[in-house]
C-alpha atoms as a PDB file:
ATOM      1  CA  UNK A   1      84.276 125.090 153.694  1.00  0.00           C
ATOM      2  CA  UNK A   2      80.949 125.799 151.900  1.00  0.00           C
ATOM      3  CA  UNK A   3      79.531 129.290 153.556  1.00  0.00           C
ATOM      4  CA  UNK A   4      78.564 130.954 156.567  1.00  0.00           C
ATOM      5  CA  UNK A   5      74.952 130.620 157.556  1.00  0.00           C
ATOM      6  CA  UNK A   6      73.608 133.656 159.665  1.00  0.00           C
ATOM      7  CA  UNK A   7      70.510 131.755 160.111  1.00  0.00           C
ATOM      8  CA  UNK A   8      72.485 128.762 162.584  1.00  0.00           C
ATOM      9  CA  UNK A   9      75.384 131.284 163.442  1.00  0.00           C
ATOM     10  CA  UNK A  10      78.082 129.247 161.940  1.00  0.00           C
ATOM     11  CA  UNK A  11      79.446 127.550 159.257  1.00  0.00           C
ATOM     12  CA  UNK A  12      77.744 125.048 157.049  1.00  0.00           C
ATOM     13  CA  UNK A  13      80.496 122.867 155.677  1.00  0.00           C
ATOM     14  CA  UNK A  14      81.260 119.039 155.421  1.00  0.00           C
ATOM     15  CA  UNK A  15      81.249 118.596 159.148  1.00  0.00           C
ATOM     16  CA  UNK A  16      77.897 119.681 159.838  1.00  0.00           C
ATOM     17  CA  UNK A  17      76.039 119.930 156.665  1.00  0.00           C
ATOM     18  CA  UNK A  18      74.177 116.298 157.827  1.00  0.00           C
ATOM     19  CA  UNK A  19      73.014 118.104 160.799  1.00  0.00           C
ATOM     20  CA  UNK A  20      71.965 121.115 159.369  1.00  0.00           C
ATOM     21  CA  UNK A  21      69.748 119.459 156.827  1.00  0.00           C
ATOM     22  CA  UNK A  22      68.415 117.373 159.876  1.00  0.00           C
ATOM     23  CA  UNK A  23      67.948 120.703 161.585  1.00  0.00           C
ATOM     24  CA  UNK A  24      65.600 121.916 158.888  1.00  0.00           C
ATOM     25  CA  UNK A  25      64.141 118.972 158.119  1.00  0.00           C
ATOM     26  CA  UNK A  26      62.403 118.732 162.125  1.00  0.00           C
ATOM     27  CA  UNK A  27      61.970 122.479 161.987  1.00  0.00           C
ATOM     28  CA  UNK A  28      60.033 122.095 159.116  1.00  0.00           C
ATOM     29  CA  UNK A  29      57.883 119.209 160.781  1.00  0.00           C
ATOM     30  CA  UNK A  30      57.630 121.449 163.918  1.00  0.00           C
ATOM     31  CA  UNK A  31      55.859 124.375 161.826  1.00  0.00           C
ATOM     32  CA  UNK A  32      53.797 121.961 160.271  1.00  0.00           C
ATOM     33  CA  UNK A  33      52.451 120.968 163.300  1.00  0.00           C
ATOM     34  CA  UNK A  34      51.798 124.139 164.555  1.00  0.00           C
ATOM     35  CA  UNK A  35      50.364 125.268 161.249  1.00  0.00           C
ATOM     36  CA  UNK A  36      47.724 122.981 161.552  1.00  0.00           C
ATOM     37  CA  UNK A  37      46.958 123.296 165.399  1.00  0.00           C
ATOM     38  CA  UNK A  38      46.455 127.030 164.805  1.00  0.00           C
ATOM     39  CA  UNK A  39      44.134 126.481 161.771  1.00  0.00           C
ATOM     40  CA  UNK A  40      42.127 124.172 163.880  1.00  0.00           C
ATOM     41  CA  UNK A  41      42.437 126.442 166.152  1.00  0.00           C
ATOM     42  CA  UNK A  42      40.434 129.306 164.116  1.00  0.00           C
ATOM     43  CA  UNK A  43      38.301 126.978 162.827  1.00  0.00           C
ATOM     44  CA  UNK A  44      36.676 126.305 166.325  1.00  0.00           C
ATOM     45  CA  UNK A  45      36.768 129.864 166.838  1.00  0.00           C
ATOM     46  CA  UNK A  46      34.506 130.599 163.632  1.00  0.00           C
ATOM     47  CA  UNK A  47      32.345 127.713 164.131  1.00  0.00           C
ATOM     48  CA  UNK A  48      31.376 128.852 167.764  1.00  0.00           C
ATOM     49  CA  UNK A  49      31.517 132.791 167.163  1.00  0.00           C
ATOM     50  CA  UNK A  50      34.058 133.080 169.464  1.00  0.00           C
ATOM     51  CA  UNK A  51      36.802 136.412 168.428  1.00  0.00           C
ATOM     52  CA  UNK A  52      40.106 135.391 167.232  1.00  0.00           C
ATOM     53  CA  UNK A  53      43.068 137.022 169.622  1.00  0.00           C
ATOM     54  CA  UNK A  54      46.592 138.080 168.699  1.00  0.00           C
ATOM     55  CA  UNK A  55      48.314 135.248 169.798  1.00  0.00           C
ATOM     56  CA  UNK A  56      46.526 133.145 167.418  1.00  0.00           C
ATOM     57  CA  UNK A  57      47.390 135.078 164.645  1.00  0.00           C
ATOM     58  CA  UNK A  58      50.721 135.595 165.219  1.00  0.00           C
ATOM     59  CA  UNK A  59      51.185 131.632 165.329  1.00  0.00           C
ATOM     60  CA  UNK A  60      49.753 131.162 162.118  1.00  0.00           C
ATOM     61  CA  UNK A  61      52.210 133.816 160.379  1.00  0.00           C
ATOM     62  CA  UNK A  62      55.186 132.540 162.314  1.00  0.00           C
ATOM     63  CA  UNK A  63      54.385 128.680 161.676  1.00  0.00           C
ATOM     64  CA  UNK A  64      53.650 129.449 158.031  1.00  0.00           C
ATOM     65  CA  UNK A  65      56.587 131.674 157.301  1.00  0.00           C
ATOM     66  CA  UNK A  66      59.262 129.662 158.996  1.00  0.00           C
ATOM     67  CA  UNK A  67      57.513 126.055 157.718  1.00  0.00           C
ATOM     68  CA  UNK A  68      57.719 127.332 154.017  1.00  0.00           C
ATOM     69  CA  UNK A  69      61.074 128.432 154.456  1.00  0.00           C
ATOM     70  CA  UNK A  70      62.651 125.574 156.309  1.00  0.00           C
ATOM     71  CA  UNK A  71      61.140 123.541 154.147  1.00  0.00           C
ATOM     72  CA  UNK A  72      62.322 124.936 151.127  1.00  0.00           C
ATOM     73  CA  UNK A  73      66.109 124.932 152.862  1.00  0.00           C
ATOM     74  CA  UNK A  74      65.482 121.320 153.441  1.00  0.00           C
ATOM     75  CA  UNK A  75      64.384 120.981 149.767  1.00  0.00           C
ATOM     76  CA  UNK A  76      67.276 122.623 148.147  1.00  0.00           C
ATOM     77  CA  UNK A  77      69.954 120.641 150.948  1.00  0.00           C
ATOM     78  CA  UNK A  78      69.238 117.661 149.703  1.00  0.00           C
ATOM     79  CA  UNK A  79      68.909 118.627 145.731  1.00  0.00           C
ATOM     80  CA  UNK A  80      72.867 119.518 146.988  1.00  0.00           C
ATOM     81  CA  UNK A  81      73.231 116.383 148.384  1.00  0.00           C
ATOM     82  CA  UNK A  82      71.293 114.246 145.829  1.00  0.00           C
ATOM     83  CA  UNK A  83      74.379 116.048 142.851  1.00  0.00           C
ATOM     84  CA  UNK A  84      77.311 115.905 145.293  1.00  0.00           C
ATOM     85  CA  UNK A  85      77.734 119.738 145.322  1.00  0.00           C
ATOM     86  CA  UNK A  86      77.696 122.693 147.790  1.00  0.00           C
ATOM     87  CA  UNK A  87      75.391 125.693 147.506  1.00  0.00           C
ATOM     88  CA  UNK A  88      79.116 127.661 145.902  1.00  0.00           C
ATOM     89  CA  UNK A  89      80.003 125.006 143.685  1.00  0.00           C
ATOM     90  CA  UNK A  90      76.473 124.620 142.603  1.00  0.00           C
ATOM     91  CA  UNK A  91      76.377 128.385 140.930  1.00  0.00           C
ATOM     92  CA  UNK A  92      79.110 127.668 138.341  1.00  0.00           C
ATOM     93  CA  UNK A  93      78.773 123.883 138.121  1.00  0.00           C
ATOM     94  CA  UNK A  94      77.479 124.396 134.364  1.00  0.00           C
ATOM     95  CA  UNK A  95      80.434 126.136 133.321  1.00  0.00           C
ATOM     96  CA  UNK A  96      83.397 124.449 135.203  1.00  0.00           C
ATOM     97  CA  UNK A  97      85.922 122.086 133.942  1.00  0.00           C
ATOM     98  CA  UNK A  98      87.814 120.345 136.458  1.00  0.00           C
ATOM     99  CA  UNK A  99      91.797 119.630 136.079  1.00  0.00           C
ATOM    100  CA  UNK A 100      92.654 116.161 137.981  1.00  0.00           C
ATOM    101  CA  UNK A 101      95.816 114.631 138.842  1.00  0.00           C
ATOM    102  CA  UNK A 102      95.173 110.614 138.074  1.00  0.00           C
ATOM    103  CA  UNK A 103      97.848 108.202 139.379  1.00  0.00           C
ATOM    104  CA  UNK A 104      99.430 105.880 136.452  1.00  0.00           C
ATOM    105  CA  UNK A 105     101.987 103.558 136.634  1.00  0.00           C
ATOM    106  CA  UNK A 106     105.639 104.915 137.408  1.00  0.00           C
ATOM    107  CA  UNK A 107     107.621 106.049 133.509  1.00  0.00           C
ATOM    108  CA  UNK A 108     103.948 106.556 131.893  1.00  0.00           C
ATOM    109  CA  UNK A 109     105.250 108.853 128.936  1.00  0.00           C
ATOM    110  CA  UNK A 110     103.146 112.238 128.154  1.00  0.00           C
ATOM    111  CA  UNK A 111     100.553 111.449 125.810  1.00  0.00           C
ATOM    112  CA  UNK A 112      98.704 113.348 122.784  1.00  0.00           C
ATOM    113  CA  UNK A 113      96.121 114.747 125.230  1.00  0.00           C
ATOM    114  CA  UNK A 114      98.003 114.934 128.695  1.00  0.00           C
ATOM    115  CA  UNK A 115     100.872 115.766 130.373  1.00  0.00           C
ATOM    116  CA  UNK A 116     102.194 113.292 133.519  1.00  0.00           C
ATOM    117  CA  UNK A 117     104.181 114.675 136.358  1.00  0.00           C
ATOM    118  CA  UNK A 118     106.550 112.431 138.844  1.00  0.00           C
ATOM    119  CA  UNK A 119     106.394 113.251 142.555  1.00  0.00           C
ATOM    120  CA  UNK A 120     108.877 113.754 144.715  1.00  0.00           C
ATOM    121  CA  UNK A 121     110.271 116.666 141.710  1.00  0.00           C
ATOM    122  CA  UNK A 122     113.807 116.088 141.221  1.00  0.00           C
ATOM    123  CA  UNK A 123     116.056 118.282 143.615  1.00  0.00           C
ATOM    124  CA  UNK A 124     117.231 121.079 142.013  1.00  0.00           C
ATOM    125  CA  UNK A 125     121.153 121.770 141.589  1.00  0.00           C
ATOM    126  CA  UNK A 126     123.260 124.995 142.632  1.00  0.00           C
ATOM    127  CA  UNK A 127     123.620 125.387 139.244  1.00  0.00           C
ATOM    128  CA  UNK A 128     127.395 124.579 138.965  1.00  0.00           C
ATOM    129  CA  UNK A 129     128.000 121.558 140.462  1.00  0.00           C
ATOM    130  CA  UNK A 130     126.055 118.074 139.266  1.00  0.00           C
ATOM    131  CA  UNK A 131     123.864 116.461 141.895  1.00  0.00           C
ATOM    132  CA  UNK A 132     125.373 114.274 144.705  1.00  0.00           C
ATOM    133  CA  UNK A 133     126.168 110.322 142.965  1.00  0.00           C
ATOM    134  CA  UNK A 134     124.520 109.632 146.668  1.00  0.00           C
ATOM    135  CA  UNK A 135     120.990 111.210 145.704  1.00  0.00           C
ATOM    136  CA  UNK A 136     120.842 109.438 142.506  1.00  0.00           C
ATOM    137  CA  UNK A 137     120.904 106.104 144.531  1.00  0.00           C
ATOM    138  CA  UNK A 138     119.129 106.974 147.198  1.00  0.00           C
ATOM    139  CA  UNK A 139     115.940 107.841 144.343  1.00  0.00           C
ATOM    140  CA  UNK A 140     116.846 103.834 142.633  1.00  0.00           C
ATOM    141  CA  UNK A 141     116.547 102.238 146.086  1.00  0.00           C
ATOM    142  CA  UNK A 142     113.402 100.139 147.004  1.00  0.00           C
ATOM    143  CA  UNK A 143     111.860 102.441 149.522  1.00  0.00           C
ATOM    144  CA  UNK A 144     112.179 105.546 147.361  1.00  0.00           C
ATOM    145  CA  UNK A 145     110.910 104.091 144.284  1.00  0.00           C
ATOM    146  CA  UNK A 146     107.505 102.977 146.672  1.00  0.00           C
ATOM    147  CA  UNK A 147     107.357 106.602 147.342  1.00  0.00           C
ATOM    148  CA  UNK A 148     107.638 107.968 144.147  1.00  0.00           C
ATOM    149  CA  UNK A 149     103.971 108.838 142.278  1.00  0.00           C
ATOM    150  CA  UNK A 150     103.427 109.550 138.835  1.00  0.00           C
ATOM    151  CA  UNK A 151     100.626 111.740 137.469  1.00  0.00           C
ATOM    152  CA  UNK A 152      98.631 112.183 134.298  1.00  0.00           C
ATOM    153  CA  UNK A 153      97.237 115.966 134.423  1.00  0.00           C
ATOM    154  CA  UNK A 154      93.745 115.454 132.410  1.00  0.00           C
ATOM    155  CA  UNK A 155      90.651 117.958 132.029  1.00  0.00           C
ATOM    156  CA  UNK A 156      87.166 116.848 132.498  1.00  0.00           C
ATOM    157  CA  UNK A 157      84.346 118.523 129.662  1.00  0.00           C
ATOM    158  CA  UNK A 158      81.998 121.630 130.967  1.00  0.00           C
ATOM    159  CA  UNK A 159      80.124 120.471 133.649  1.00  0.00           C
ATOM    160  CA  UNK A 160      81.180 116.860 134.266  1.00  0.00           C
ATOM    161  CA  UNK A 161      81.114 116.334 138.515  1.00  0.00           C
ATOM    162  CA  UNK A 162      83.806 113.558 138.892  1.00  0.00           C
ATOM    163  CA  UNK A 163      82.444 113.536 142.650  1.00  0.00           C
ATOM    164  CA  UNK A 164      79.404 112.397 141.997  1.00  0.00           C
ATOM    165  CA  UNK A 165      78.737 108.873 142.930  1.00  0.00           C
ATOM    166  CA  UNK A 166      75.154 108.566 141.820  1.00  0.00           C
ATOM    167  CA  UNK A 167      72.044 110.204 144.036  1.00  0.00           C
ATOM    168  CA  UNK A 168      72.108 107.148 146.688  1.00  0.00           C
ATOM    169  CA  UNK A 169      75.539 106.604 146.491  1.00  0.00           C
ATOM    170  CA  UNK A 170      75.880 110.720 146.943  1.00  0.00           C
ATOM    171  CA  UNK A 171      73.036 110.368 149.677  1.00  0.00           C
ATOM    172  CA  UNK A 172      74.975 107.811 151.982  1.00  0.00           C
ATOM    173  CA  UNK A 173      78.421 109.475 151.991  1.00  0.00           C
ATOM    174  CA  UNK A 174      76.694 112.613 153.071  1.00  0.00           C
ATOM    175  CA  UNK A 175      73.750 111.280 155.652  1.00  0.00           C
ATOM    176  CA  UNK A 176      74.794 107.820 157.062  1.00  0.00           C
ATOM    177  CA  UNK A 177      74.751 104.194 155.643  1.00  0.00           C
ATOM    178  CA  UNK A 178      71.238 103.303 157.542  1.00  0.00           C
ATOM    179  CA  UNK A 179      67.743 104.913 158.398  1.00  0.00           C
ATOM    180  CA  UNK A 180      69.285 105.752 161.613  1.00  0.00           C
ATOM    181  CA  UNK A 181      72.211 107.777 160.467  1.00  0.00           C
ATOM    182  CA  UNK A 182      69.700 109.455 157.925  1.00  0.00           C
ATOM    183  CA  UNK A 183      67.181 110.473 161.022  1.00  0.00           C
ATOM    184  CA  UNK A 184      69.265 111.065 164.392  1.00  0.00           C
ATOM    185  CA  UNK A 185      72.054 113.633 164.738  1.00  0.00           C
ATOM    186  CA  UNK A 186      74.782 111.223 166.269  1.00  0.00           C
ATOM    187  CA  UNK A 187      77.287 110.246 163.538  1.00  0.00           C
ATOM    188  CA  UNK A 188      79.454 112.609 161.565  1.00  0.00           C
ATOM    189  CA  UNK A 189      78.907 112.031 157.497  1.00  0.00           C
ATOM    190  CA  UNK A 190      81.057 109.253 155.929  1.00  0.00           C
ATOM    191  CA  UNK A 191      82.702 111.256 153.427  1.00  0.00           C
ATOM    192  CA  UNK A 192      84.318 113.305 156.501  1.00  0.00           C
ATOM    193  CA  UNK A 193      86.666 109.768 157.228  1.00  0.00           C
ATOM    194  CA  UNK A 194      86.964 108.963 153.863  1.00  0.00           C
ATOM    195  CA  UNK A 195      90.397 107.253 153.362  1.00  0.00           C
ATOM    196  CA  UNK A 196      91.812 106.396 149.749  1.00  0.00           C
ATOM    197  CA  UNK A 197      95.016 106.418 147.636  1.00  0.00           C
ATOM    198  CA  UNK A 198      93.438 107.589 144.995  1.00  0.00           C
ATOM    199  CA  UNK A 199      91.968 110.681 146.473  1.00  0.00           C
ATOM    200  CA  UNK A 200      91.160 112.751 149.398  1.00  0.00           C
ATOM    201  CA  UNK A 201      86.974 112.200 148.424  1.00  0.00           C
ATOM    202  CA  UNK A 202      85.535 109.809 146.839  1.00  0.00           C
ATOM    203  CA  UNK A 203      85.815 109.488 143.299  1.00  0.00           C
ATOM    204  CA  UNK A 204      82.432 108.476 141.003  1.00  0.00           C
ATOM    205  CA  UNK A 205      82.264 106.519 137.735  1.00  0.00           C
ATOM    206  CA  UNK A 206      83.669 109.589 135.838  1.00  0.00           C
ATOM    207  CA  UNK A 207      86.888 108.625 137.161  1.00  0.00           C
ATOM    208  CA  UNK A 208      87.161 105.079 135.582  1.00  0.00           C
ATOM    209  CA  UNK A 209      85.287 107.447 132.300  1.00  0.00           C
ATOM    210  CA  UNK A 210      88.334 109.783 132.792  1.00  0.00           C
ATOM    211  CA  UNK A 211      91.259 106.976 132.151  1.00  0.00           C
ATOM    212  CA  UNK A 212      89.173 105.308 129.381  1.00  0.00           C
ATOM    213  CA  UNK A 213      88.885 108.830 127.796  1.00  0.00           C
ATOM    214  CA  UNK A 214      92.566 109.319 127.706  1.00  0.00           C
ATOM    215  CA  UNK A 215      93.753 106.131 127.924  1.00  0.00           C
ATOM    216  CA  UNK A 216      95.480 105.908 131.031  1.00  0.00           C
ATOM    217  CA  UNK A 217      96.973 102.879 131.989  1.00  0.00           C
ATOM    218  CA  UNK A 218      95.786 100.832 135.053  1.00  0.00           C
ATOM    219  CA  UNK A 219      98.500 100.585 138.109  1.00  0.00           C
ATOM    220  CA  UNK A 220      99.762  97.527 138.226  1.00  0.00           C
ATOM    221  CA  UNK A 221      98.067  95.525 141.015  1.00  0.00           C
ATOM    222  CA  UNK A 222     100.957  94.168 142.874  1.00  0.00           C
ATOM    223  CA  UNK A 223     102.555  97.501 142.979  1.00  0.00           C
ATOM    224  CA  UNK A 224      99.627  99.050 144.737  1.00  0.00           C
ATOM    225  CA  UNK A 225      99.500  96.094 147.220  1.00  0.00           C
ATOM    226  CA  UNK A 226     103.580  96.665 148.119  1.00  0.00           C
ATOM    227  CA  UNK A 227     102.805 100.421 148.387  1.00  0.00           C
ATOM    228  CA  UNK A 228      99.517  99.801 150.991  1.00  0.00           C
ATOM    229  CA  UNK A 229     101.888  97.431 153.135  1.00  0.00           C
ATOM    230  CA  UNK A 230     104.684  99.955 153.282  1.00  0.00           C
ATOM    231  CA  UNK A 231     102.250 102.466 154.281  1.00  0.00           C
ATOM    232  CA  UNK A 232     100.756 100.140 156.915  1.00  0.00           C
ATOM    233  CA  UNK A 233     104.469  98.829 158.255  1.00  0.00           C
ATOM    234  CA  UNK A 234     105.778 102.745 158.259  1.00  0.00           C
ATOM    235  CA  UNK A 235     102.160 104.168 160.077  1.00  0.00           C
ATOM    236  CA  UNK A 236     101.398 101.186 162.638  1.00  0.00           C
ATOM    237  CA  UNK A 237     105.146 100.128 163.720  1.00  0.00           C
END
């Protein structure tokens, strides 16, 4: 969720911050429009002596109040889209450093610079009695060992955005892969059905930067090939 928007009456988060930049973007048009109609409207009025009424004048206030700021919400929307960031993130982007979980291959020690967590955690004991011979099997066999996940815990510097797939590559996940998508209010953003292993949203080049940086081995590809078919065979049927 990014915030609540008093001006549209509801929430302006991933699922409908496409439309509400569209929404701003035709407003803004609209005001344009009748920005200009009004000023050719006192033009005429001047140029044939004729008195300018109340209605007039109201349009030109309204169209040039809600133009410039429509416009200017359209403006800063897509600087937010354009750095992959919401108008919260945005105030202490400077200043943040994020903490990531990257996947490496399964027994990856703990390096210099990062610690690594396994996934499932082992299951604890009552603190008497050792753990069941059956559970130490049962975390050896074939299916369990395609479920485990190993972790390095890494920091990014001050201000690094590993989100941020470049301003078109930022631009499509948010407004559409096609002039269409970009101009009619039909499709939800791309980034709302984004589906990955690696991570719930789509990770940018910082991400490769990130394992380079700490030197994080690559998974093995035939391992992540068994673990996408096991996921497929156990989801489908």
């Amino acid at each position: 969720m990014d915030h609540y928007c008093p001006w549209v009456g509801g929430i302006v988060a991933e699922t409908s911050f496409k439309f509400f930049v569209q929404f701003t973007f035709y407003t803004s048009i609209y005001c344009a429009i009748v920005l200009a109609a009004t000023i050719i409207c006192f033009q005429w009025k001047v140029t044939h002596g004729v008195g300018v009424d109340g209605v007039a004048i109201g349009a030109l206030v309204l169209s040039a109040f809600f133009g410039l700021f429509t416009f200017t919400m359209t403006a800063t929307s897509i600087r937010y889209i354009a750095i992959n960031l919401t108008n919260i993130d945005h105030l202490k982007a400077k200043n943040v450093v994020h903490q990531l979980a990257i996947r490496v291959p399964r027994g990856t020690p703990r390096g210099t610079n990062y610690n690594v967590i396994t996934f499932p955690l082992p299951k604890p004991t009552n603190g008497t009695a050792p753990a069941r011979q059956e559970t130490t099997t049962e975390s050896t066999s074939p299916r369990d060992q395609l479920a485990t996940r190993t972790f390095a815990i890494v920091k990014t510097e001050m201000g690094e955005n590993p989100w941020d797939l470049g301003y078109y590559g930022n631009w499509k996940s948010v407004m559409g892969d096609n002039v269409v998508d970009w101009l009619l209010p039909i499709k939800q953003s791309p980034c709302t059905s984004y589906e990955n292993n690696e991570s719930f949203y789509e990770m940018g080049p910082l991400y490769q930067k990130l394992r380079v940086r700490f030197g994080l081995p690559d998974l093995p590809t035939g391992q992540v090939k068994a673990e996408m078919s096991e996921w497929k065979r156990t989801t489908m049927g």
